[in-house]
Protein backbone atom coordinates (compact mmCIF):
# COMPACT_ATOMS: atom_id res chain seq x y z
CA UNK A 1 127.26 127.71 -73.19
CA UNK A 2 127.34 125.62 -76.10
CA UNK A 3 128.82 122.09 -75.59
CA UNK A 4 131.08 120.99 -78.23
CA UNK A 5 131.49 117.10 -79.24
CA UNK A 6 134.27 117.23 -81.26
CA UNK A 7 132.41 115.71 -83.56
CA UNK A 8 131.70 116.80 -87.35
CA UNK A 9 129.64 115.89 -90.33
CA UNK A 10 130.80 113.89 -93.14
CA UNK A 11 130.80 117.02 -95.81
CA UNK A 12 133.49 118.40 -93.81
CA UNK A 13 135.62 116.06 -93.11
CA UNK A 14 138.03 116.66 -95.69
CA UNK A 15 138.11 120.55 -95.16
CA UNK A 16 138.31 120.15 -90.97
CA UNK A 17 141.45 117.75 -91.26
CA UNK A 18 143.30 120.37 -93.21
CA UNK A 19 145.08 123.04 -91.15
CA UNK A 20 143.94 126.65 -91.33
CA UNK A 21 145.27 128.67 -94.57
CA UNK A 22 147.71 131.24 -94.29
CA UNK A 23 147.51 133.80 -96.35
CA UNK A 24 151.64 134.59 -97.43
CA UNK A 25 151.17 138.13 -97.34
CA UNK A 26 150.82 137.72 -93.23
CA UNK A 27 154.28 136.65 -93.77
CA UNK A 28 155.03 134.12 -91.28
CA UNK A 29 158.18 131.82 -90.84
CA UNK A 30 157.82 128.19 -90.41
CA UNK A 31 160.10 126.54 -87.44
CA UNK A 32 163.04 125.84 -90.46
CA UNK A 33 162.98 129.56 -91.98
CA UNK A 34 160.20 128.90 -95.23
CA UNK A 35 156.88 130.17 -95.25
CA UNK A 36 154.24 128.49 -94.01
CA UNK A 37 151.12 127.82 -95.77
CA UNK A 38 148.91 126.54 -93.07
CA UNK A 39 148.87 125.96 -89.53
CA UNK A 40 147.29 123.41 -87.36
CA UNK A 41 143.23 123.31 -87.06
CA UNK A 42 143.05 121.32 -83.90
CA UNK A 43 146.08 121.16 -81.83
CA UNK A 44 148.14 123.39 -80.63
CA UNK A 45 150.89 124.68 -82.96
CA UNK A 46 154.62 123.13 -82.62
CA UNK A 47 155.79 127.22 -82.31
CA UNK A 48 155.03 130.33 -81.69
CA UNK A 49 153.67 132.50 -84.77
CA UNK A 50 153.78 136.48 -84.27
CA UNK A 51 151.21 138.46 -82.42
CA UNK A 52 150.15 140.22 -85.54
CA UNK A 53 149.28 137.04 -87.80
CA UNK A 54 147.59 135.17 -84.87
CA UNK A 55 145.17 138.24 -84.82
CA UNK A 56 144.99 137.74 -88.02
CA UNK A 57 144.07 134.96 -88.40
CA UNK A 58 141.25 134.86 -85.42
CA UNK A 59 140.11 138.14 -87.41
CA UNK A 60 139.60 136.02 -90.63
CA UNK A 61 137.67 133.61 -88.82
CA UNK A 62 135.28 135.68 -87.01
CA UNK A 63 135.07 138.07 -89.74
CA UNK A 64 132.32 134.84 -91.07
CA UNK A 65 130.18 135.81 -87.84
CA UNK A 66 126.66 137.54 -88.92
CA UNK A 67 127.01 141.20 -88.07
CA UNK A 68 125.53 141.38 -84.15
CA UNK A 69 123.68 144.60 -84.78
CA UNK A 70 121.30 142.57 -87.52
CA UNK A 71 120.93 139.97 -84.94
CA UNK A 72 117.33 140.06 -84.19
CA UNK A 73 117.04 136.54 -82.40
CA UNK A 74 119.39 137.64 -79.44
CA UNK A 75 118.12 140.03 -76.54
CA UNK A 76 121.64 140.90 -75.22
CA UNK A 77 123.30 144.28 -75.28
CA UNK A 78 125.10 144.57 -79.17
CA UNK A 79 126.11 147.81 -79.06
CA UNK A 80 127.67 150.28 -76.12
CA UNK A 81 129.35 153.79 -76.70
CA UNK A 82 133.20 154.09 -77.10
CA UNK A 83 133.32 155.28 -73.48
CA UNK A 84 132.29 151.88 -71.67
CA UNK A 85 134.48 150.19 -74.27
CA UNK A 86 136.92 152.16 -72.49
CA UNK A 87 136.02 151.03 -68.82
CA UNK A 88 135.77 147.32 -69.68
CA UNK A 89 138.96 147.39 -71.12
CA UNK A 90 140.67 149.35 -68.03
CA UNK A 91 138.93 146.37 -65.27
CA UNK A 92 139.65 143.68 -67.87
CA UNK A 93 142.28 142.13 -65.83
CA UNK A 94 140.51 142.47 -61.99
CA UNK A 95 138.92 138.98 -60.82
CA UNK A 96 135.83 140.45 -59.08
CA UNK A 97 136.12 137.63 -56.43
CA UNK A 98 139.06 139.50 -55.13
CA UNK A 99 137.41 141.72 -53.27
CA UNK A 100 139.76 142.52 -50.36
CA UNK A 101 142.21 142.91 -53.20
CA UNK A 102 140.08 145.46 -55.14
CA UNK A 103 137.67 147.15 -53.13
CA UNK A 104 136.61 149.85 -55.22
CA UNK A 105 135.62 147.75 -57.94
CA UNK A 106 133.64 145.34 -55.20
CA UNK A 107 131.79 148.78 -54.12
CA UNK A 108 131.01 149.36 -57.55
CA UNK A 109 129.04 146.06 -57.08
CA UNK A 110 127.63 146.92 -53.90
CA UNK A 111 126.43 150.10 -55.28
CA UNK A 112 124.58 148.78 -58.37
CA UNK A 113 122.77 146.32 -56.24
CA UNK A 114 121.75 148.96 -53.70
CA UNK A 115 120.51 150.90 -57.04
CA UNK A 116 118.46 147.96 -58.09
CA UNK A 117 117.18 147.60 -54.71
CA UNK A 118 115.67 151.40 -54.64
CA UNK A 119 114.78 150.75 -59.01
CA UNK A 120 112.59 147.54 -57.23
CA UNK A 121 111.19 149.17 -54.48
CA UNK A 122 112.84 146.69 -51.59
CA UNK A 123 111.59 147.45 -48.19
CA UNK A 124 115.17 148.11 -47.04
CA UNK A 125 117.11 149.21 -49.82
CA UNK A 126 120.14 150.48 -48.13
CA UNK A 127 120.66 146.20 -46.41
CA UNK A 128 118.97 144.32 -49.38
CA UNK A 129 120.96 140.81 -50.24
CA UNK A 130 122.14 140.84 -53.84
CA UNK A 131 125.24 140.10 -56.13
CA UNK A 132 125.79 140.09 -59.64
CA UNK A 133 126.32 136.90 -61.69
CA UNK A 134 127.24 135.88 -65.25
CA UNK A 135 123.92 136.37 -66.76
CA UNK A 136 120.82 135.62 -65.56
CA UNK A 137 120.87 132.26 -65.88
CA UNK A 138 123.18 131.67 -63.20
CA UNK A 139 120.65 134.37 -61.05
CA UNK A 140 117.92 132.08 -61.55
CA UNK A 141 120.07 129.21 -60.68
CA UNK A 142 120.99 130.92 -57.11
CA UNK A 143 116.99 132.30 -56.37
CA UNK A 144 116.14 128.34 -56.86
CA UNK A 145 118.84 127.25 -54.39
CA UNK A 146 117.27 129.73 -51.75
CA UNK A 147 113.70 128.87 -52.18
CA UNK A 148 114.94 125.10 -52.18
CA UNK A 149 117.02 125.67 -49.29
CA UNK A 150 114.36 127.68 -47.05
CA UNK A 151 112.23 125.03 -47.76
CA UNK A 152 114.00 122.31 -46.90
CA UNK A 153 114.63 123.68 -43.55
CA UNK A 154 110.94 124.55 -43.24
CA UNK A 155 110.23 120.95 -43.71
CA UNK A 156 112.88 119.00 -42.09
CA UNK A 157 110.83 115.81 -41.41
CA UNK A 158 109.49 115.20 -44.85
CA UNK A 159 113.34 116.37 -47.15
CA UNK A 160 115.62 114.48 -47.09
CA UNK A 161 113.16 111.45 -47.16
CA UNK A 162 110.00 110.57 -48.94
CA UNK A 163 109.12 114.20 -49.67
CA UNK A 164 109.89 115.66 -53.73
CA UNK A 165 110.24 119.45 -53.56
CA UNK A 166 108.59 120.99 -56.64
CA UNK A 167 108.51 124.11 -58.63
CA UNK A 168 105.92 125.81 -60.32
CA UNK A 169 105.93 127.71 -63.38
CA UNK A 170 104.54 128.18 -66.68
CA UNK A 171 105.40 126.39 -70.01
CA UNK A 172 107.08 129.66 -71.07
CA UNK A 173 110.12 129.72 -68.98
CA UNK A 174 113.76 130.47 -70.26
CA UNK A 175 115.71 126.92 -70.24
CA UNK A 176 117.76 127.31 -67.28
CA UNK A 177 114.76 126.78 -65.10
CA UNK A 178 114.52 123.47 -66.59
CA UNK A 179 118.34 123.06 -66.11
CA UNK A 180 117.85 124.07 -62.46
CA UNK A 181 115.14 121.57 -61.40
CA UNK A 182 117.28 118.87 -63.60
CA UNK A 183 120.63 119.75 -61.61
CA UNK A 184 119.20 120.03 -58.21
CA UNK A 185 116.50 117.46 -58.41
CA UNK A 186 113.02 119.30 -58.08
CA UNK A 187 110.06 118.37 -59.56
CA UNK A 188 109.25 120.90 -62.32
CA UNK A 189 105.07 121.86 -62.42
CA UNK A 190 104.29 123.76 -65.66
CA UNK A 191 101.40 125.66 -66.65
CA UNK A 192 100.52 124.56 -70.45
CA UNK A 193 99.38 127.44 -72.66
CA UNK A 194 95.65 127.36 -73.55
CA UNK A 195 94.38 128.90 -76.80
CA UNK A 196 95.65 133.04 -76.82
CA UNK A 197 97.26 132.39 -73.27
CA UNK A 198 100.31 132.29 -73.72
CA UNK A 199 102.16 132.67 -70.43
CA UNK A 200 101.31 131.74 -66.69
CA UNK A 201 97.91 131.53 -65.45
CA UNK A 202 97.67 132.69 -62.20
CA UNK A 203 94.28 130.35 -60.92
CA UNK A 204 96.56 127.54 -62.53
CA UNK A 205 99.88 127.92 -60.89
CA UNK A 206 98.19 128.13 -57.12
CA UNK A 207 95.98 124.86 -57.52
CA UNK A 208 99.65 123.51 -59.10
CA UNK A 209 100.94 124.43 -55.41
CA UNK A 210 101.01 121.67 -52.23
CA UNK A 211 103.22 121.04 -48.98
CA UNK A 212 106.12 120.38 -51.25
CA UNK A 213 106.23 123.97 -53.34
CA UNK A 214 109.42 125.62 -52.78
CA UNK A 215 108.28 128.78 -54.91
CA UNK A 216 106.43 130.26 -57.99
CA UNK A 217 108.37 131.47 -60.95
CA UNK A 218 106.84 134.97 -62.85
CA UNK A 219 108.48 136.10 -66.35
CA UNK A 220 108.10 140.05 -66.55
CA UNK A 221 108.99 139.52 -70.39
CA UNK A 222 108.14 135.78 -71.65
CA UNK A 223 110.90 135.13 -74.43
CA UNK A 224 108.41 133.50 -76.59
CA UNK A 225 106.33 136.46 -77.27
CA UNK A 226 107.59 139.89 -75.21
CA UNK A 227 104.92 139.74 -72.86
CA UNK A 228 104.37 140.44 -69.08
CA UNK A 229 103.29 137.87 -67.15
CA UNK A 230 100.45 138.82 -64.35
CA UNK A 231 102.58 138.84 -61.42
CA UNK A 232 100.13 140.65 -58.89
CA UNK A 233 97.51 138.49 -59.58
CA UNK A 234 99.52 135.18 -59.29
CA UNK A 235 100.21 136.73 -55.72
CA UNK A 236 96.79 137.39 -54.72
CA UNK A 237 96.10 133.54 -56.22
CA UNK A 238 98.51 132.54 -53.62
CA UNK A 239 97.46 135.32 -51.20
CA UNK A 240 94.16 133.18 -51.26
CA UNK A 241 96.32 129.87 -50.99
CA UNK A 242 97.36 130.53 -48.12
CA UNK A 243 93.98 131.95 -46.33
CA UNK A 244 92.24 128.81 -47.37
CA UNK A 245 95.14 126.24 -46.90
CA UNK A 246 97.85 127.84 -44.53
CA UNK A 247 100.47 127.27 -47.62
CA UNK A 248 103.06 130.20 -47.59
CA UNK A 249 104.54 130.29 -51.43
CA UNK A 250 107.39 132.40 -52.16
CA UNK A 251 107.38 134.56 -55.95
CA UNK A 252 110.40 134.47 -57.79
CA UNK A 253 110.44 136.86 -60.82
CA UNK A 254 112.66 136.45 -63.52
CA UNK A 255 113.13 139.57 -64.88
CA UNK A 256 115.88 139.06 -67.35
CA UNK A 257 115.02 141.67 -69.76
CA UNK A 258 111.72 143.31 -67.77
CA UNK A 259 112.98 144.65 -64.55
CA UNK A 260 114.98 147.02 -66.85
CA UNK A 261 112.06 148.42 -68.83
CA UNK A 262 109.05 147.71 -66.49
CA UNK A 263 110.74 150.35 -63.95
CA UNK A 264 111.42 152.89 -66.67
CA UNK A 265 108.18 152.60 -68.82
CA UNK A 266 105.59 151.00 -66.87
CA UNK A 267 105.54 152.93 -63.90
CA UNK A 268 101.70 152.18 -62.30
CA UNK A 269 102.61 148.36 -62.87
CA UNK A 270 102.99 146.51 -59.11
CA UNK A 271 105.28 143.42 -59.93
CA UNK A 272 108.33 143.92 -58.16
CA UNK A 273 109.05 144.46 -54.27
CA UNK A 274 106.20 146.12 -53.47
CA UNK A 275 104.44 142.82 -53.29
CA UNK A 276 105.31 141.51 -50.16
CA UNK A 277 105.00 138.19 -51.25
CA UNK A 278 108.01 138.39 -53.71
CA UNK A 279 110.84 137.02 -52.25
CA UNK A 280 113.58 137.24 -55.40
CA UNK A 281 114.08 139.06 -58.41
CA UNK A 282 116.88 138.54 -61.14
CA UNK A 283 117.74 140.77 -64.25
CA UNK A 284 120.38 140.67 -67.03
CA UNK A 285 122.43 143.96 -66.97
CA UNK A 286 123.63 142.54 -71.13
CA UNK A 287 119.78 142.65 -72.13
CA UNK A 288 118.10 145.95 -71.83
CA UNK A 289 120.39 146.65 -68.54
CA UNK A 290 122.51 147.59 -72.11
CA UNK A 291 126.00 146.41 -71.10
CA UNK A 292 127.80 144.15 -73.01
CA UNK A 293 127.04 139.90 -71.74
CA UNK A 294 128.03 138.93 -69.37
CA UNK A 295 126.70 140.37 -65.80
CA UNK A 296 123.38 139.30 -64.18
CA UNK A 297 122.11 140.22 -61.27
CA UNK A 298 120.04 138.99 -58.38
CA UNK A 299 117.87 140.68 -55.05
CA UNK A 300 116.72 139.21 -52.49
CA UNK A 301 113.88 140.82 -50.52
CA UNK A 302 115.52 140.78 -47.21
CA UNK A 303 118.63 138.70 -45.04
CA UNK A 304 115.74 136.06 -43.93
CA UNK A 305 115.13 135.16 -47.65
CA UNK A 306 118.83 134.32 -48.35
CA UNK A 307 119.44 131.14 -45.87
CA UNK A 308 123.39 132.21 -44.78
CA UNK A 309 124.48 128.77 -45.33
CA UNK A 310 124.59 129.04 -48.64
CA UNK A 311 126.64 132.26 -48.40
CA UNK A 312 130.57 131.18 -48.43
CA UNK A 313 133.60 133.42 -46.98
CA UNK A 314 137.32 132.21 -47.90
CA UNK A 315 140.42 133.51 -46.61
CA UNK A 316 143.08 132.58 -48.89
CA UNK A 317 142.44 135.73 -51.12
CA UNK A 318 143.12 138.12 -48.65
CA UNK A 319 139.98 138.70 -47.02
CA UNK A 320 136.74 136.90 -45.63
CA UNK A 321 134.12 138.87 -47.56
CA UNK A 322 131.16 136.50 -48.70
CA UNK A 323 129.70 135.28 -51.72
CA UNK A 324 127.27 133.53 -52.95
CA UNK A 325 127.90 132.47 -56.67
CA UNK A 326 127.93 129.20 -59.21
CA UNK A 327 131.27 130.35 -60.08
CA UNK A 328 134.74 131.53 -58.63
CA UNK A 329 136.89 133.81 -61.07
CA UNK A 330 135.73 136.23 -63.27
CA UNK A 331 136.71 139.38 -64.67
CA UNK A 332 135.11 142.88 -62.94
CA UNK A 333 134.53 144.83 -66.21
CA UNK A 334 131.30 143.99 -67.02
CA UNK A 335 130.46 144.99 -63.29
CA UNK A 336 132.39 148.19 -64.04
CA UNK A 337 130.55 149.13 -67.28
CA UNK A 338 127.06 148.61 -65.67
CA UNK A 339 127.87 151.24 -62.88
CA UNK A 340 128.95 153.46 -65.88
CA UNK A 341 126.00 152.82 -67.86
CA UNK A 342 123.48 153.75 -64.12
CA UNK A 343 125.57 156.48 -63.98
CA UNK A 344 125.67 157.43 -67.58
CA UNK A 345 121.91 156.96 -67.86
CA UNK A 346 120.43 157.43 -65.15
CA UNK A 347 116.45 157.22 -64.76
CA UNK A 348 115.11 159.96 -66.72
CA UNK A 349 117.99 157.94 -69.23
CA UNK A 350 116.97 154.57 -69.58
CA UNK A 351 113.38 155.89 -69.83
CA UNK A 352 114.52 157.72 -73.02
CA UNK A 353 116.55 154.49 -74.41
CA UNK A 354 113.96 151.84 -73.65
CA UNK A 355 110.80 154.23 -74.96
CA UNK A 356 112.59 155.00 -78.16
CA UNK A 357 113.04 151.15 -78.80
CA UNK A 358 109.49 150.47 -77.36
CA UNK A 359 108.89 153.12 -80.26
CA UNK A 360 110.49 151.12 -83.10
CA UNK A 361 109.28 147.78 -81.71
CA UNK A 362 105.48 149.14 -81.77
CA UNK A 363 106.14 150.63 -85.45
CA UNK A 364 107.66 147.79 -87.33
CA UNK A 365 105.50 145.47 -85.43
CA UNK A 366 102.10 147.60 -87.40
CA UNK A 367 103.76 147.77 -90.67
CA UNK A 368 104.56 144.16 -90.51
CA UNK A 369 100.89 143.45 -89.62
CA UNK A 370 99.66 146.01 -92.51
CA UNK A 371 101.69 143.74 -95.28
CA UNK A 372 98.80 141.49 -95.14
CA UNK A 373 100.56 138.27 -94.73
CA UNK A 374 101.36 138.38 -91.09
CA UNK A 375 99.19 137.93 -87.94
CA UNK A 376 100.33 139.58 -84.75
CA UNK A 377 100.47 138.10 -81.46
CA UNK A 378 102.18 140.38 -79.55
CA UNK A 379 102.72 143.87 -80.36
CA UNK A 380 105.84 145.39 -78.58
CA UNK A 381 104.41 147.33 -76.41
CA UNK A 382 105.53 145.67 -72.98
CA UNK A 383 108.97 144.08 -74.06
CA UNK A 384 110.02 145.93 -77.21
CA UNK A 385 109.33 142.57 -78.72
CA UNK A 386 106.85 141.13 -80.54
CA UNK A 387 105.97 137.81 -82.23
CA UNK A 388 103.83 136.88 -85.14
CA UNK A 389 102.77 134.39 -87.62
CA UNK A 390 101.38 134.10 -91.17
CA UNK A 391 97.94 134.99 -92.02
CA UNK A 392 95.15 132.97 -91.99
CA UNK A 393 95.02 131.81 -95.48
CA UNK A 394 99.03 132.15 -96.39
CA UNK A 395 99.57 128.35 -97.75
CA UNK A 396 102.63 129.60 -99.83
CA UNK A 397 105.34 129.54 -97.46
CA UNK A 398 105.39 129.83 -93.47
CA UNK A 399 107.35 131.18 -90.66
CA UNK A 400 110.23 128.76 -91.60
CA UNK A 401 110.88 129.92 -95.26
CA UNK A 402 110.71 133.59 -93.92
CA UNK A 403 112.93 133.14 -91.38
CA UNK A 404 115.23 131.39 -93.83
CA UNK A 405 115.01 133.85 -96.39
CA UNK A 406 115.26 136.89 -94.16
CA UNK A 407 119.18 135.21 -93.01
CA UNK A 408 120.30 135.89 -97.22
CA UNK A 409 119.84 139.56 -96.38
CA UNK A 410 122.52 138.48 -93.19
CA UNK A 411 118.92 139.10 -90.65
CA UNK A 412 118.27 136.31 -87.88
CA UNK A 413 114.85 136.05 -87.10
CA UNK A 414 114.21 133.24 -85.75
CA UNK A 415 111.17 131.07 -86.14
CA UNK A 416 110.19 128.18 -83.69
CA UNK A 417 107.05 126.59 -82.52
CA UNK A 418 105.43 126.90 -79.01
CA UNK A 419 105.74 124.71 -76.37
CA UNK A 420 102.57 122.83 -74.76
CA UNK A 421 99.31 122.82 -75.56
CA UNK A 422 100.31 125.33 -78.58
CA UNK A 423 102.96 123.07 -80.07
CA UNK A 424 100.23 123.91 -83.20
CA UNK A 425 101.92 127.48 -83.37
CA UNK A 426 104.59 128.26 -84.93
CA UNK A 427 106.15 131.91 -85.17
CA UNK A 428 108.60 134.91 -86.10
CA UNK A 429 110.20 136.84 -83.27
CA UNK A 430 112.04 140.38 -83.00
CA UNK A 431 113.73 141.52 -80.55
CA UNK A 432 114.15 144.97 -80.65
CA UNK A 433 117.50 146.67 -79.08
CA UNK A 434 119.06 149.67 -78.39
CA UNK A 435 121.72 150.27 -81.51
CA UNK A 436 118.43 148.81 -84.02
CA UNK A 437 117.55 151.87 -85.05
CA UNK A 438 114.24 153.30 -86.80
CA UNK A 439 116.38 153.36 -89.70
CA UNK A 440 117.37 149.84 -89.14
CA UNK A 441 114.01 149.02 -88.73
CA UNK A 442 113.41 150.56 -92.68
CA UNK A 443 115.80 148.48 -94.37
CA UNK A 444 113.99 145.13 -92.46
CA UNK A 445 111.39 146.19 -93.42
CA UNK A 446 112.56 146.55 -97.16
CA UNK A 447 114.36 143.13 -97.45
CA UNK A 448 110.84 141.56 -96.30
CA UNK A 449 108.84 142.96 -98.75
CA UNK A 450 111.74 142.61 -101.40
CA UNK A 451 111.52 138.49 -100.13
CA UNK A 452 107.47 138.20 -100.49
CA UNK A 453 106.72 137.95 -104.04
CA UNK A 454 108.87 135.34 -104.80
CA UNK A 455 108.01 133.55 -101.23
CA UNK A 456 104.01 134.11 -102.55
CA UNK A 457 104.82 132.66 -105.78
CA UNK A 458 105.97 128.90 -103.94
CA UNK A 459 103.56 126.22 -104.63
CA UNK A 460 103.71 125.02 -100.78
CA UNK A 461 106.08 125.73 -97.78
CA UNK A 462 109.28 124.43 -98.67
CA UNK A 463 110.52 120.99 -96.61
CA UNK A 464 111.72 122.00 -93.13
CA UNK A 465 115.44 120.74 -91.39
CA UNK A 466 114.86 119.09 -88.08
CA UNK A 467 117.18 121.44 -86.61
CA UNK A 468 114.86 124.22 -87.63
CA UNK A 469 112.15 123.39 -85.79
CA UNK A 470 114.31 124.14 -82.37
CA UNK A 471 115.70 127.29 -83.83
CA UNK A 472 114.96 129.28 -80.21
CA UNK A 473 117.18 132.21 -78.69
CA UNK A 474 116.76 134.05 -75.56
């Protein structure tokens, strides 16, 4: 989540001390019987105001928000059919982590992580260890704690003491792997990228590995680019590890948008269970699990994998059933719409949903490429995502002034530069979505060609903010 300051810049000063504007038409009586024109911006009101002008006025402010379906920096869920508007809105007031006092919606959990466990190919489907979360964020968060924790107890003469525990992983990863070895004090080993590699090299990450690994992280879908990272092979590098050096390393794969197309699309690929060597695997049901943010989820591969201390039971809710989470209270509806959406779906389903945006993905992608001012690095055709950069030879403008130009026609694209060794790169992304639609795709395509002539017609790229330059969304 975003952290907020309190703190403003000078230009709007004046405009932030005011109060918020109230249009007289809403019709609202001030404490002494007049109307008021304003009320206050940030504290809490003296009275009450009536239900109709506070929704107003929340309406009027939010009404300023880009429109989410021409969002195409964000891989979360922007769009779901009336129906599971319908059954969010009827668990909207259940706090999942009441699960003695609402069963059925806790076995509507239970039930979506036995369905994962079959979609993953677990050994055991039917016992496998797994809850839902927030996001995945807070998944990846819990798979760390288990590889940290199984290590620790693996290695109880060396932690706590002189030993560091590290993790490895490539450049690539989404942030809250950073966050994770920040909060819990691990020693973060990154692969760099090297030339068109732009994700984890599997040769790399095992000679990264020593007594004080806890695990290897895998992206099946690298945010920077849409692409599948090799997990098979970075399990046979480790496979080989372990003959030479006796080193058992545990594979977590973060599968926040992947392990909900990989399954559907990419059938013959081995990346999941099947390896025996991955212990963990977390996916977002808001990204292409299409349900609305936020509900994660996260396997693990058996009971062994999950060390039980870190499982908690408490009694003051009614019940002692366990769980395992970052947080405590939270609503059940987003738990509720993804077993609507696997039921809604199914398999034969999602394979229809995620080829059709594959589809569109793989179709702008070429005619973006066949505009001649574009390079492609990715294409769509593992995430329906795909990056790219200007030409060789485009001096006039760069990735920045598109982006920036492409957010007057109310489109966020956003354009960012690569992490290490490829800091050099800068790019476009898209993130294609269920709900952006071929025709969708058209009108893009439209306002970009509308924006080139005059963006070919610049003397030089125009002067970049400083804020640009970090302009990244998962």
């Amino acid at each position: 989540m975003t952290l907020h300051t309190g703190r403003h810049g000078k230009r709007d000063e004046g405009r932030r001390r005011r109060g918020v504007a109230v249009n007289p038409f809403y019709g609202v009586a001030d404490p002494v019987g007049g109307m008021a024109d304003e009320v206050p911006r940030n504290r809490l009101p003296d009275g009450p105001m009536a239900p109709a002008t506070a929704c107003q006025l929340v309406h009027d402010e939010l009404m300023l928000d880009v429109n989410a379906r021409l969002n195409l920096a964000t891989f979360v869920t922007t769009w779901m059919e009336p129906q599971g508007d319908q059954v969010l809105f009827q668990c909207r007031d259940k706090n999942l982590i009441d699960k003695d006092e609402y069963p059925r919606t806790a076995e509507l959990e239970r039930r979506c992580v036995a369905m994962l466990a079959h979609l993953w190919h677990a050994p055991e489907p039917d016992s496998v260890m797994g809850c839902s979360t927030t996001g995945s964020s807070e998944a990846c968060m819990l798979a760390g704690m288990a590889f940290k924790r199984r290590w620790a107890k693996r290695n109880p003469a060396r932690y706590p003491g002189t030993a560091r525990p590290n993790l490895v992983m490539g450049v690539n990863v989404q942030v809250c792997w950073e966050k994770f070895c920040n909060f819990w004090e691990v020693e973060a080993r990154q692969v760099p990228m090297e030339g068109d590699r732009f994700h984890l090299d599997p040769q790399a990450a095992a000679d990264l590995c020593d007594e004080n690994t806890i695990g290897v992280v895998t992206v099946l879908g690298s945010t920077f680019d849409g692409s599948y990272e090799p997990v098979a092979e970075v399990c046979a590098a480790l496979d080989d590890l372990q003959e030479r050096t006796g080193l058992d390393i545990p594979v977590h794969v973060d599968g926040a948008s992947g392990a909900m197309v990989a399954p559907f699309l990419d059938t013959d690929l081995v990346w999941d269970f099947r390896l025996p060597r991955v212990a963990s695997i977390n996916t977002s049901g808001h990204k292409y699990g299409l349900v609305y943010p936020g509900v994660g989820w996260v396997l693990w591969r058996t009971t062994e994998n999950l060390p039980k201390e870190l499982v908690f039971r408490v009694n003051y809710l009614g019940g002692e059933l366990p769980t395992f989470s970052l947080t405590f209270s939270r609503p059940g509806s987003q738990v509720a719409a993804q077993y609507y959406t696997f039921l809604r779906l199914g398999r034969e389903g999602y394979r229809a949903v995620q080829q059709t945006t594959r589809d569109v993905a793989r179709s702008l992608a070429e005619r973006i490429e066949a505009l001649g001012d574009f390079r492609l690095l990715t294409r769509g055709d593992e995430l329906p995502v795909f990056a790219f950069t200007t030409a060789e030879g485009v001096r006039n403008f760069d990735v920045f002034d598109v982006s920036r130009r492409l957010r007057e026609h109310n489109w966020l694209v956003p354009a960012y530069t690569f992490p290490p060794n490829r800091q050099d790169l800068s790019v476009l992304r898209v993130v294609c979505r269920n709900g952006f639609s071929a025709d969708l795709s058209d009108l893009f395509l439209e306002d970009l060609e509308t924006l080139l002539p005059e963006l070919r017609s610049q003397p030089h790229p125009l002067d970049r903010p400083e804020n640009l330059a970090t302009a990244f969304h998962h």
